[in-house]
N, C-alpha and C. Protein backbone atom coordinates (compact mmCIF):
# COMPACT_ATOMS: atom_id res chain seq x y z
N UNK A 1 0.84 -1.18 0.00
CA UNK A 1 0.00 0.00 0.00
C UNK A 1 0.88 1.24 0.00
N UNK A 2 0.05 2.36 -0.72
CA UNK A 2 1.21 3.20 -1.07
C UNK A 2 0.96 4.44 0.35
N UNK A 3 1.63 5.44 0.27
CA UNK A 3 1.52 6.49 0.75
C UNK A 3 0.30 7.59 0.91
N UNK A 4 0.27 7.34 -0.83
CA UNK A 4 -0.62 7.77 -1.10
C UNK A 4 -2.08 7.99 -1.22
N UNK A 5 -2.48 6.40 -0.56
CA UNK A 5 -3.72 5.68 -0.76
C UNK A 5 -4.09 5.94 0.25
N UNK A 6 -2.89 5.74 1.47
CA UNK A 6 -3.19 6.06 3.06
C UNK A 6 -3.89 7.52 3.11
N UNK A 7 -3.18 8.41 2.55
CA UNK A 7 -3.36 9.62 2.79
C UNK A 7 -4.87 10.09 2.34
N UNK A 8 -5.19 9.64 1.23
CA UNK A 8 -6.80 9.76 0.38
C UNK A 8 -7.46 9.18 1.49
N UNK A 9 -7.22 8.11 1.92
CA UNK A 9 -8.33 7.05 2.96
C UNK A 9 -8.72 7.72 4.17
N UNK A 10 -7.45 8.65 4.94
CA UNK A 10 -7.64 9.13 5.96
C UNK A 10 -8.56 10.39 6.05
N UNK A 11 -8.50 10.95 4.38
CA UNK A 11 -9.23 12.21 4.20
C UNK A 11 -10.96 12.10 3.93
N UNK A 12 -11.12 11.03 3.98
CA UNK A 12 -12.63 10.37 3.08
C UNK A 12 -13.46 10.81 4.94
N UNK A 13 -13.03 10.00 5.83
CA UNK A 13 -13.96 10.25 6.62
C UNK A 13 -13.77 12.03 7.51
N UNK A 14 -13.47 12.46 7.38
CA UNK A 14 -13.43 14.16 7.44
C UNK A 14 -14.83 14.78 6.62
N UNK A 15 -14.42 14.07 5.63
CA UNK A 15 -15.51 14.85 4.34
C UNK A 15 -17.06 14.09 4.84
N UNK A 16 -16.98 13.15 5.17
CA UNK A 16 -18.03 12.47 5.50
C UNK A 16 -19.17 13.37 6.70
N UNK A 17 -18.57 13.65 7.81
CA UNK A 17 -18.38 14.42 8.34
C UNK A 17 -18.99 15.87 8.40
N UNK A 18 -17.92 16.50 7.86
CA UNK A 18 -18.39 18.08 7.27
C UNK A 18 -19.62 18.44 6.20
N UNK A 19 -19.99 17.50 5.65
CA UNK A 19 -20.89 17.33 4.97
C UNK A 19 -22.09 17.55 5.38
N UNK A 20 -22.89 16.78 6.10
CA UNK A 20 -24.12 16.53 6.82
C UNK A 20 -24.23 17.93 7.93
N UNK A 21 -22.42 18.06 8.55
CA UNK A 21 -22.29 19.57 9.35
C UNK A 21 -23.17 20.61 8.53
N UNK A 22 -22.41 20.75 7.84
CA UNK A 22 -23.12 22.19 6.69
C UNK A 22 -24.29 21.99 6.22
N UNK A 23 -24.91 20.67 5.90
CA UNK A 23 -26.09 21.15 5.56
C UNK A 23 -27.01 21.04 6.79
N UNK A 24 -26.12 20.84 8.30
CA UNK A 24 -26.97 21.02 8.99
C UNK A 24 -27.09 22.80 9.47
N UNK A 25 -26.20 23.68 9.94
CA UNK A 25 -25.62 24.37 9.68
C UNK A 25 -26.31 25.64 8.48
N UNK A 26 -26.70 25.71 7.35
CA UNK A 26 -27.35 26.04 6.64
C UNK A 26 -29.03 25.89 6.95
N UNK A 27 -29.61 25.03 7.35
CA UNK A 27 -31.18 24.56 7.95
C UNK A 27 -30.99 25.18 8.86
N UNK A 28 -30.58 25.39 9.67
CA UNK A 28 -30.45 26.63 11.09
C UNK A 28 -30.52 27.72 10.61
N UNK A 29 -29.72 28.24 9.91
CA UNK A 29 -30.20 29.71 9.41
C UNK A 29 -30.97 29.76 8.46
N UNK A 30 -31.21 29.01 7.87
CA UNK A 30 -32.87 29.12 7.21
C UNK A 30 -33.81 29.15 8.68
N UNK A 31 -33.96 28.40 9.20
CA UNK A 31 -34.90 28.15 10.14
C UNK A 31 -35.04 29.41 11.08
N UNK A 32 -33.80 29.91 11.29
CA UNK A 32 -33.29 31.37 12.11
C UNK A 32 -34.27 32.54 11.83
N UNK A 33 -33.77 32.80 10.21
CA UNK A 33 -34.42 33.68 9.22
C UNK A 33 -35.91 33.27 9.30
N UNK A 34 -36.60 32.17 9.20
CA UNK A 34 -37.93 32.12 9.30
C UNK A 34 -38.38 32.94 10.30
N UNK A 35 -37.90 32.00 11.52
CA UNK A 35 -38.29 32.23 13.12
C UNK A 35 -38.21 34.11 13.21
N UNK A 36 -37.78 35.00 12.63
CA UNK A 36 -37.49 36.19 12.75
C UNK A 36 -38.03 37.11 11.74
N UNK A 37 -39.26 36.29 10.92
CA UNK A 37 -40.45 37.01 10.18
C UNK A 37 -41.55 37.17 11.04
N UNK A 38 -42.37 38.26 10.60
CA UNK A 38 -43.52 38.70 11.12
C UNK A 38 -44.59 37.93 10.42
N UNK A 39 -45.58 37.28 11.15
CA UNK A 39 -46.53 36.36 10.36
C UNK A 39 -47.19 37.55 9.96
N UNK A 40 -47.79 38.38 10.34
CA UNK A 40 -48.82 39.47 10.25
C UNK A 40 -48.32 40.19 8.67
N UNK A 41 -47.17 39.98 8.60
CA UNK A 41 -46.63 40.51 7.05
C UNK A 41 -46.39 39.63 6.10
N UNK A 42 -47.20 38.72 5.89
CA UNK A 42 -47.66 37.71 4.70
C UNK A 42 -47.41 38.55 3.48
N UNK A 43 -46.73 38.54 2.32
CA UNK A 43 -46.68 38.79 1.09
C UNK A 43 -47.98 38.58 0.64
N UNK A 44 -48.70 39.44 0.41
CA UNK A 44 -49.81 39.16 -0.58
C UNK A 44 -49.96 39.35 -2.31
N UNK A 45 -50.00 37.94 -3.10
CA UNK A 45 -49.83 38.40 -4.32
C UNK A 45 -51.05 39.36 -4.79
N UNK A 46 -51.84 39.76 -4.28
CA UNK A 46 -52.69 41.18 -4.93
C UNK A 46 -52.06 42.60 -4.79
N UNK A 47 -51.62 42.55 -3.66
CA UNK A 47 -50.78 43.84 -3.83
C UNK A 47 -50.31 44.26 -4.81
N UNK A 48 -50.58 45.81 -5.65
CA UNK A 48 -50.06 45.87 -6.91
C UNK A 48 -50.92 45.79 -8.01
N UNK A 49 -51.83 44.68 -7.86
CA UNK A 49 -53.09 44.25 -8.53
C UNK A 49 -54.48 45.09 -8.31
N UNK A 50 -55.13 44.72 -9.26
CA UNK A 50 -57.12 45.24 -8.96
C UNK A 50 -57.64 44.85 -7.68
N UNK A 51 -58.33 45.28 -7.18
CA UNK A 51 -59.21 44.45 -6.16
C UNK A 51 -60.16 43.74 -7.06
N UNK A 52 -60.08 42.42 -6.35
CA UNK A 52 -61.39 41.87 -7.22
C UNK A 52 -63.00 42.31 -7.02
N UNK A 53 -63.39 42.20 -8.05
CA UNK A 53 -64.79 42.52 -8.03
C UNK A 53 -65.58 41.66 -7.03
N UNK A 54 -66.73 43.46 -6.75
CA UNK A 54 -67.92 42.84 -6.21
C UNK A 54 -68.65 43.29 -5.83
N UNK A 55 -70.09 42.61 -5.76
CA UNK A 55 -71.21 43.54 -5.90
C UNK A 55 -71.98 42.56 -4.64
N UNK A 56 -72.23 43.64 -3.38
CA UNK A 56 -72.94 42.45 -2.12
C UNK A 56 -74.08 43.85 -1.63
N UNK A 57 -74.81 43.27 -1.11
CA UNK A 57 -76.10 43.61 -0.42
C UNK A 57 -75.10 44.74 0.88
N UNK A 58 -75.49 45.85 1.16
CA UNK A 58 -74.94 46.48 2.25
C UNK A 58 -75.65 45.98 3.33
N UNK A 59 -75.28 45.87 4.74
CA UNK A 59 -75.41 45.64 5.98
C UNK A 59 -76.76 46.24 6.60
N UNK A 60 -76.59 47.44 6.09
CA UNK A 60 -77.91 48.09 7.08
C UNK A 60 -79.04 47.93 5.93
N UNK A 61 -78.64 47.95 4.73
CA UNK A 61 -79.75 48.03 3.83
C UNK A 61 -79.77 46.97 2.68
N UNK A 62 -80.31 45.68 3.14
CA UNK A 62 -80.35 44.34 2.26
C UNK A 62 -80.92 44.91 0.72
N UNK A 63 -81.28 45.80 0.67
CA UNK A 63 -81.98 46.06 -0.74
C UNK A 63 -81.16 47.04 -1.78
N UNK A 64 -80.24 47.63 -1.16
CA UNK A 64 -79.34 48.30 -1.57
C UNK A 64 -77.62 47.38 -1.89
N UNK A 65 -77.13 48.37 -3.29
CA UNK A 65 -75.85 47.18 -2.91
C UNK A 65 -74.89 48.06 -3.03
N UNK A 66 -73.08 47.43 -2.99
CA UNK A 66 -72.45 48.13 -3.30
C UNK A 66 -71.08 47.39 -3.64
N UNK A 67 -70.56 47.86 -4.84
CA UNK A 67 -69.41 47.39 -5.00
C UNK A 67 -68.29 48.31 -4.90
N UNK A 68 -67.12 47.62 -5.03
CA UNK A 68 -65.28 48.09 -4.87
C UNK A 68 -65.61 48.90 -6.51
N UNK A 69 -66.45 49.06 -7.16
CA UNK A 69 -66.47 50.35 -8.07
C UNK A 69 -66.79 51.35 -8.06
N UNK A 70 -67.81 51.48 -6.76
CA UNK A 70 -68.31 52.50 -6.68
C UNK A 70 -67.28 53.42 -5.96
N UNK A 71 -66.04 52.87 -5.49
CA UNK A 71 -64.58 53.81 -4.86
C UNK A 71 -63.70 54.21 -6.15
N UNK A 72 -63.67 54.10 -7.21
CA UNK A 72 -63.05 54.31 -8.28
C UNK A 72 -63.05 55.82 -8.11
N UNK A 73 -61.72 56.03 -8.29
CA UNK A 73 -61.44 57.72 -8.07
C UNK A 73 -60.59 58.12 -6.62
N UNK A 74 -61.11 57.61 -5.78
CA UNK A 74 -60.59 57.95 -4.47
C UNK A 74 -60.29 56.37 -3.63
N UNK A 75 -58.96 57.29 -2.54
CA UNK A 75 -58.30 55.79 -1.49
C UNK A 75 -58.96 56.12 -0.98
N UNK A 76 -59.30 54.50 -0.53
CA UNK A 76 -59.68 54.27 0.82
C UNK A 76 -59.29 52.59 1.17
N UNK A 77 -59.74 52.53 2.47
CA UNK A 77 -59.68 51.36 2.97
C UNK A 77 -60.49 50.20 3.03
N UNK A 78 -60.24 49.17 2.90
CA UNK A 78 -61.37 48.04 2.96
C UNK A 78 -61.19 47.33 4.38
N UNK A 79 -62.21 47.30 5.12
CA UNK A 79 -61.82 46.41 6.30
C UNK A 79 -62.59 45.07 6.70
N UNK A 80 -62.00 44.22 6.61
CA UNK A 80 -63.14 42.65 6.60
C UNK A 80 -62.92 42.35 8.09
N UNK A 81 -64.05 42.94 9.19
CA UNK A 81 -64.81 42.60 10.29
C UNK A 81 -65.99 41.49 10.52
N UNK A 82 -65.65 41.19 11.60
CA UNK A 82 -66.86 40.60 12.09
C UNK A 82 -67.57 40.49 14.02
N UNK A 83 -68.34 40.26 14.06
CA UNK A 83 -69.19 40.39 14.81
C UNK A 83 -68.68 39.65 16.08
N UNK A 84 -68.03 38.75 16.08
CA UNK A 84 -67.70 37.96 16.65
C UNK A 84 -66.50 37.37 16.76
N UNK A 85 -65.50 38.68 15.99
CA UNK A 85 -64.01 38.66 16.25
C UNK A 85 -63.44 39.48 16.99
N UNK A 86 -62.82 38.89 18.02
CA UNK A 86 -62.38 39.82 19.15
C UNK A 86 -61.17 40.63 18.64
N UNK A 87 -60.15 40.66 17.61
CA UNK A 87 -59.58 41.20 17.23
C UNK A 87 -60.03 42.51 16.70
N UNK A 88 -61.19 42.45 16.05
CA UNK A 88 -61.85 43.35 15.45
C UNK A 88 -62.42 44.80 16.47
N UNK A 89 -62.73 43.74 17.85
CA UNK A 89 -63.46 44.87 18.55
C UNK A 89 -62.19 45.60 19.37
N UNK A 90 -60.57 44.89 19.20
CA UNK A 90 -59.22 45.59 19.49
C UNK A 90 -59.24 47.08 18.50
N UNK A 91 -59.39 46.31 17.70
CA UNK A 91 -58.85 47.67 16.37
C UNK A 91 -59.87 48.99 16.14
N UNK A 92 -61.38 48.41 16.64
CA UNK A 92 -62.64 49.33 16.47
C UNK A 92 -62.03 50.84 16.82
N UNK A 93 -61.95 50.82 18.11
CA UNK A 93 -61.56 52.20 18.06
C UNK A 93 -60.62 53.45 17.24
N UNK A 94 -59.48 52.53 16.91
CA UNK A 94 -59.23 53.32 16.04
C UNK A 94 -59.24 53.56 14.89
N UNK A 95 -60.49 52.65 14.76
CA UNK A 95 -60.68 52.77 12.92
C UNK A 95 -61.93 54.47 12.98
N UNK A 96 -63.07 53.82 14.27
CA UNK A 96 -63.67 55.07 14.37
C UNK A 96 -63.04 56.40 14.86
N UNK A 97 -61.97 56.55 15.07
CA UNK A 97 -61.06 57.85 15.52
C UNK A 97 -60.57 58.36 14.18
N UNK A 98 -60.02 56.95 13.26
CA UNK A 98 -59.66 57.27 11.79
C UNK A 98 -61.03 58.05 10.73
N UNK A 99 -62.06 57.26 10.97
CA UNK A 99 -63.06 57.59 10.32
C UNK A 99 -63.45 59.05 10.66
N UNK A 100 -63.64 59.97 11.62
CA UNK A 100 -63.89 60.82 12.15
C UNK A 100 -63.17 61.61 11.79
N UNK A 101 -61.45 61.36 11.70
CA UNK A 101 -60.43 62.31 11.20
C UNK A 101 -60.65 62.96 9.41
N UNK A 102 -61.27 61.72 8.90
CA UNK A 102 -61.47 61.82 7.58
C UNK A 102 -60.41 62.07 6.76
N UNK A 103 -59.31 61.22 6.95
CA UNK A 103 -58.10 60.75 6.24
C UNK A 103 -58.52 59.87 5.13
N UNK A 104 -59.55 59.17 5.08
CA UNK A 104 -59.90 58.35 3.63
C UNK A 104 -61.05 57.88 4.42
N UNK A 105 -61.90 57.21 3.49
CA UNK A 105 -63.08 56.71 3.78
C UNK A 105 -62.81 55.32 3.97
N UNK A 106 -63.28 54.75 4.96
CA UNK A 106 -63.59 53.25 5.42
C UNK A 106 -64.57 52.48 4.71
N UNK A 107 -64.58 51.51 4.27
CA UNK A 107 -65.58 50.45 3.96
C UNK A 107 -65.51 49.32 4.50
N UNK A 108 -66.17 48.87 4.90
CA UNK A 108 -66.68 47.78 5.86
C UNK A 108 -66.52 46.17 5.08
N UNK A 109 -66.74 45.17 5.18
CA UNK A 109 -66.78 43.85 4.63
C UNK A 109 -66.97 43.01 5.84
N UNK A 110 -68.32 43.17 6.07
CA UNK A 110 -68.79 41.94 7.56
C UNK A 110 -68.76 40.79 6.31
N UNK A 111 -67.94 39.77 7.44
CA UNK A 111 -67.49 38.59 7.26
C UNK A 111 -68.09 37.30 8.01
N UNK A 112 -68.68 36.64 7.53
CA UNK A 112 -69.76 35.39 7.51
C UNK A 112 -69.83 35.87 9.22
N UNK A 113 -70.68 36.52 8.86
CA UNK A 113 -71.36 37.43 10.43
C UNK A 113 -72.85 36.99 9.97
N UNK A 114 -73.87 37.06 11.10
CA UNK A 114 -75.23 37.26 10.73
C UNK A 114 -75.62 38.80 10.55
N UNK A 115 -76.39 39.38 9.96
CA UNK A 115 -77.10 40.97 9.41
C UNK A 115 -76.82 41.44 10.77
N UNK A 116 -78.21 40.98 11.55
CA UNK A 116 -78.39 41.56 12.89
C UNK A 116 -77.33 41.55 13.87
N UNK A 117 -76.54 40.62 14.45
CA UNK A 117 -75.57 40.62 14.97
C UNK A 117 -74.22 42.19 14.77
N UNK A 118 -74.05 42.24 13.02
CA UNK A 118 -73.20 43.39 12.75
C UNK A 118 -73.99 44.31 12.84
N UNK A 119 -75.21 44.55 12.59
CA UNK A 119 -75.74 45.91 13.11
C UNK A 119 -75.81 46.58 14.23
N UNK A 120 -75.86 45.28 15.37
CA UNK A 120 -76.12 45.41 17.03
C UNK A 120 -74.75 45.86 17.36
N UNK A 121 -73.73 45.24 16.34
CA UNK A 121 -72.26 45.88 16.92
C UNK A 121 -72.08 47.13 16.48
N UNK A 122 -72.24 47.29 15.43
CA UNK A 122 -71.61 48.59 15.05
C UNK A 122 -72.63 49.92 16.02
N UNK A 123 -74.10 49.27 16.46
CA UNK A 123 -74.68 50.31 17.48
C UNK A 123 -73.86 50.29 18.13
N UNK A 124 -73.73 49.24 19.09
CA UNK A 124 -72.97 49.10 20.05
C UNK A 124 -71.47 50.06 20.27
N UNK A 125 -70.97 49.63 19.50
CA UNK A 125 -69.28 49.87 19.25
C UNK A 125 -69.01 51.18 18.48
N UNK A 126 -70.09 51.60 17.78
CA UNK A 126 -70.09 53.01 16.91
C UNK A 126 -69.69 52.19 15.29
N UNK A 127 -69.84 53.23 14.58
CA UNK A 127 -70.06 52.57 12.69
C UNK A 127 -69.16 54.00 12.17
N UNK A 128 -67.40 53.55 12.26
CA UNK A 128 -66.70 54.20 11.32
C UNK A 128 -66.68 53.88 9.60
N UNK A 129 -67.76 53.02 9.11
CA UNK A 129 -67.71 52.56 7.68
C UNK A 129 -68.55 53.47 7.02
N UNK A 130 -67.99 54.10 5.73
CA UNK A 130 -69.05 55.02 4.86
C UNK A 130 -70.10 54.14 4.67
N UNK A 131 -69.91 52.19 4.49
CA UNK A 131 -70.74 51.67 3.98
C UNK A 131 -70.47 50.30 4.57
N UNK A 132 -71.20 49.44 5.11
CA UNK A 132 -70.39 47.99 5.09
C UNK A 132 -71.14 47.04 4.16
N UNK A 133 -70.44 46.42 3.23
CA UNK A 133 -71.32 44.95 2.53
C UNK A 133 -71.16 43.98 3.23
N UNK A 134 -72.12 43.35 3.10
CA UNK A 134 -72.62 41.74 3.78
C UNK A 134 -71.74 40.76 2.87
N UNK A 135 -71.26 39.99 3.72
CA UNK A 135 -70.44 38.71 2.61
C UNK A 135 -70.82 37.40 3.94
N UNK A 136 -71.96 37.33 3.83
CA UNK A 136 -73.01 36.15 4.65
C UNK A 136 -71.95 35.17 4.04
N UNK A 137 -71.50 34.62 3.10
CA UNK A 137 -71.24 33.01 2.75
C UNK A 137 -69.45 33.04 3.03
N UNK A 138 -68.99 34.25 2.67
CA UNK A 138 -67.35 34.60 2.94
C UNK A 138 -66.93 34.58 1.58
N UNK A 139 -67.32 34.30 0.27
CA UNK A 139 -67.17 34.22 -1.34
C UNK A 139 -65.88 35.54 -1.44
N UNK A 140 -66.86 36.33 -1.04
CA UNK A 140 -65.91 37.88 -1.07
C UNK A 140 -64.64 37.86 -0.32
N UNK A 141 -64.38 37.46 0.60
CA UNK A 141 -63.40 37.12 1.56
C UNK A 141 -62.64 36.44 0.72
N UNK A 142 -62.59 34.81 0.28
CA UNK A 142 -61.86 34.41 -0.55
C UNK A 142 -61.36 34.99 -1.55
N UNK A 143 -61.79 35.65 -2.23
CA UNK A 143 -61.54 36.22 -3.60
C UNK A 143 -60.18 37.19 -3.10
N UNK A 144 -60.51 37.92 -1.67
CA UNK A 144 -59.12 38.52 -1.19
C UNK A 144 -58.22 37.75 -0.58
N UNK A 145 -58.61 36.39 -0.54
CA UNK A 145 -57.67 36.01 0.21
C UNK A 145 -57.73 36.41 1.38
N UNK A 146 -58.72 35.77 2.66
CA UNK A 146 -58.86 36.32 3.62
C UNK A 146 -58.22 35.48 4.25
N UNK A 147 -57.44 35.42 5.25
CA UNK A 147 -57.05 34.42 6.51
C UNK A 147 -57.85 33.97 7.38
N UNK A 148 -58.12 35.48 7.94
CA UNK A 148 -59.36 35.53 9.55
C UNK A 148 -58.82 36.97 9.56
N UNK A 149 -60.23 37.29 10.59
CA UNK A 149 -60.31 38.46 10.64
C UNK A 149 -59.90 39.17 11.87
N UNK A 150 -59.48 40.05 12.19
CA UNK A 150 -59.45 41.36 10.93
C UNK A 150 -58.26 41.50 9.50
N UNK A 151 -58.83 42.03 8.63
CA UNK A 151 -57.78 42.12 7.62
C UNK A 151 -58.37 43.59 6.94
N UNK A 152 -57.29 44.37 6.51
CA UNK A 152 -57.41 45.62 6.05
C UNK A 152 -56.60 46.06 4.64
N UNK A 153 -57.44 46.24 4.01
CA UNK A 153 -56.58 47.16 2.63
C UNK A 153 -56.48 48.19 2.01
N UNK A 154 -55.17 48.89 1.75
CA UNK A 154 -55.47 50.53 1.11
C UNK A 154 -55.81 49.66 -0.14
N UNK A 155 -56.52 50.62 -1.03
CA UNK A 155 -57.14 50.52 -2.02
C UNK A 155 -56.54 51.85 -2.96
N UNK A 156 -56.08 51.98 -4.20
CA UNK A 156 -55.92 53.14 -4.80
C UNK A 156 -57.09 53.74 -5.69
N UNK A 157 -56.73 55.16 -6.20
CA UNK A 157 -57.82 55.78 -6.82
C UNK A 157 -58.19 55.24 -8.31
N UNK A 158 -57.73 53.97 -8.67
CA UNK A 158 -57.85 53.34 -10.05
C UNK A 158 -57.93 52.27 -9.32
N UNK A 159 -58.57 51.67 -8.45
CA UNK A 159 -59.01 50.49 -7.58
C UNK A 159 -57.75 49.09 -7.32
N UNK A 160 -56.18 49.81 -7.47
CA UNK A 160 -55.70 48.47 -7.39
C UNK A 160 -54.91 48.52 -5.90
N UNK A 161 -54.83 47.47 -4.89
CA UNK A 161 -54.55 46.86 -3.88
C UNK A 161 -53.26 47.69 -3.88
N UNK A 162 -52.94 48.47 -2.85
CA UNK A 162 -51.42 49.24 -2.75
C UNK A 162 -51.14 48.45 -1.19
N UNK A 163 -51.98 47.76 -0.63
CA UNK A 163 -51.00 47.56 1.27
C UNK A 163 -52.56 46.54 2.03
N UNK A 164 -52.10 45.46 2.10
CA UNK A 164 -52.67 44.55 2.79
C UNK A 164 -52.14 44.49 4.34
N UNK A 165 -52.47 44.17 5.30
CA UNK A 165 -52.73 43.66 6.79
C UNK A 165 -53.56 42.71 7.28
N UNK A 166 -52.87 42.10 7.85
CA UNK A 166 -53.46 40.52 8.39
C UNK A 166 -53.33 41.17 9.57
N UNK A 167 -54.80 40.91 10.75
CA UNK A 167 -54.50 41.10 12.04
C UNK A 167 -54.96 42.48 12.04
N UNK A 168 -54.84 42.77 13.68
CA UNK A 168 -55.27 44.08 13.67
C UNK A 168 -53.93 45.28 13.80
N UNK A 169 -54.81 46.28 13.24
CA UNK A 169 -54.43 47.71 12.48
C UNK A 169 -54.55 48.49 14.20
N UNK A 170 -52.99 49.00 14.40
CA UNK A 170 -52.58 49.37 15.36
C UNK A 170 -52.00 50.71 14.99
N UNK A 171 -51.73 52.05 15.96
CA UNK A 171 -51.60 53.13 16.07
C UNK A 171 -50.30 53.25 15.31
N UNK A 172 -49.46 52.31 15.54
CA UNK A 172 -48.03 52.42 14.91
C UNK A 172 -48.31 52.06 13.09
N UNK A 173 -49.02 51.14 12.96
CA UNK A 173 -49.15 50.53 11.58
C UNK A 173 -50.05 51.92 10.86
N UNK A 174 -50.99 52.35 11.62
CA UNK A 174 -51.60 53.48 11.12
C UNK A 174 -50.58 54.70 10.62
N UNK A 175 -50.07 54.89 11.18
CA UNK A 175 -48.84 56.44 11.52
C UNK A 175 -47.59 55.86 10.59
N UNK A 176 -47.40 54.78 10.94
CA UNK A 176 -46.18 54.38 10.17
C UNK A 176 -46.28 54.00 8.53
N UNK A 177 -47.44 52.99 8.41
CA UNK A 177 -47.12 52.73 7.31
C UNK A 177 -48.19 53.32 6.35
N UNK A 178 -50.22 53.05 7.23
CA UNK A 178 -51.16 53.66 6.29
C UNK A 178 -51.36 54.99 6.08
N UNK A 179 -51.09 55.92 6.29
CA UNK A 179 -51.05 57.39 6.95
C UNK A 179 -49.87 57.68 5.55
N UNK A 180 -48.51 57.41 5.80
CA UNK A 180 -47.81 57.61 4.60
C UNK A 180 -47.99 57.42 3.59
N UNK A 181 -48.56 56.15 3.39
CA UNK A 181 -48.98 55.42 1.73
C UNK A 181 -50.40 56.03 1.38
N UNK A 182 -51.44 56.27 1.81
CA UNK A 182 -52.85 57.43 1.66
C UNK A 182 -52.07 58.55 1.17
N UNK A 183 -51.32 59.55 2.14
CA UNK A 183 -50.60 60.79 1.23
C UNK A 183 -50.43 60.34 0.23
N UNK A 184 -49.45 59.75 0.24
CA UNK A 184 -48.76 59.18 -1.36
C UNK A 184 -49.47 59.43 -3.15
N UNK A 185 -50.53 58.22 -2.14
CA UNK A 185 -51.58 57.87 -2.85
C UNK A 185 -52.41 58.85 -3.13
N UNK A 186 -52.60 59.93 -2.38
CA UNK A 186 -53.45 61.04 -3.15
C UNK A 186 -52.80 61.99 -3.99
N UNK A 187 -51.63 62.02 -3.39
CA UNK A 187 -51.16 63.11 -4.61
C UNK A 187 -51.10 62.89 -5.91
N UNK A 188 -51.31 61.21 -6.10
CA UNK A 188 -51.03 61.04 -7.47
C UNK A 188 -52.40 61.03 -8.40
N UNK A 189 -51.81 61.82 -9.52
CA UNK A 189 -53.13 62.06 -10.60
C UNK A 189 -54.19 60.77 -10.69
């Protein structure tokens, strides 16, 4: 046996070794990098995009309807509430503090809520929505890609999706991110 053979042989289990290291090693900082995303900031592929269409019965008035066309021209927000999401009744207040300021108009999207139930709340709790539509089955919800609720979207003045939120819409997210992107958004023709 040569010198040489020894020397290759002794090097084989090293590599053996370092191998399985690194790709363990690599899965940790993937896993790292996961662990150190915000779930609440889901990439949404609409962003950028139209809102999808739709035409639903409004809340207070089953005989009346209203769709994401009738905002064509002006931002505003879409907010998919419900009656019976406690997240929702977190964020209430300052959507009605927002609504009152009249920084953009609110629209509502009760989410497989019953009629009466969202009406009793919004008495209850106060009604910052210019309008809310009924989405009794959740159809509308899907079409945005709803998670659970609450979920909120700027909307632009040519109706396409500029800033999605999963979860509730907090004083910082307001000031920081929707508050900037509305300016934005209005100045442009």
């Amino acid at each position: 046996m040569s010198v040489e053979n020894t020397a290759a042989e002794s090097a084989k289990p090293k590599w053996r070794y370092l191998l399985p290291l690194a790709a363990f090693l690599a899965l940790a900082v993937l896993l790292g990098a996961g662990l150190g995303l915000n779930p609440r900031e889901v990439p949404s592929p609409l962003v950028g995009k139209p809102a999808p269409h739709f035409e639903l019965p409004q809340l207070h008035r089953a005989d009346a309807k209203f769709s994401q066309a009738d905002m064509l021209g002006k931002v505003w927000m879409l907010n998919v509430w419900a009656s019976w999401c406690a997240g929702c009744r977190d964020e209430h207040p300052l959507l009605v503090q927002m609504a009152k300021s009249g920084v953009m108009p609110i629209v509502g999207l009760n989410y497989k809520d019953k009629r009466e139930d969202g009406i009793a709340w919004l008495l209850r709790f106060g009604d910052p929505y210019l309008v809310s539509a009924f989405d009794e089955q959740g159809r509308i919800g899907i079409d945005y890609g709803v998670y659970g609720v609450p979920e909120t979207y700027v909307i632009d003045k040519r109706g396409v999706i500029r800033y999605k939120r999963i979860g509730i819409v907090t004083p910082e997210i307001v000031n920081t991110r929707i508050l900037p992107l509305v300016g934005e958004l209005n100045r442009e023709p």
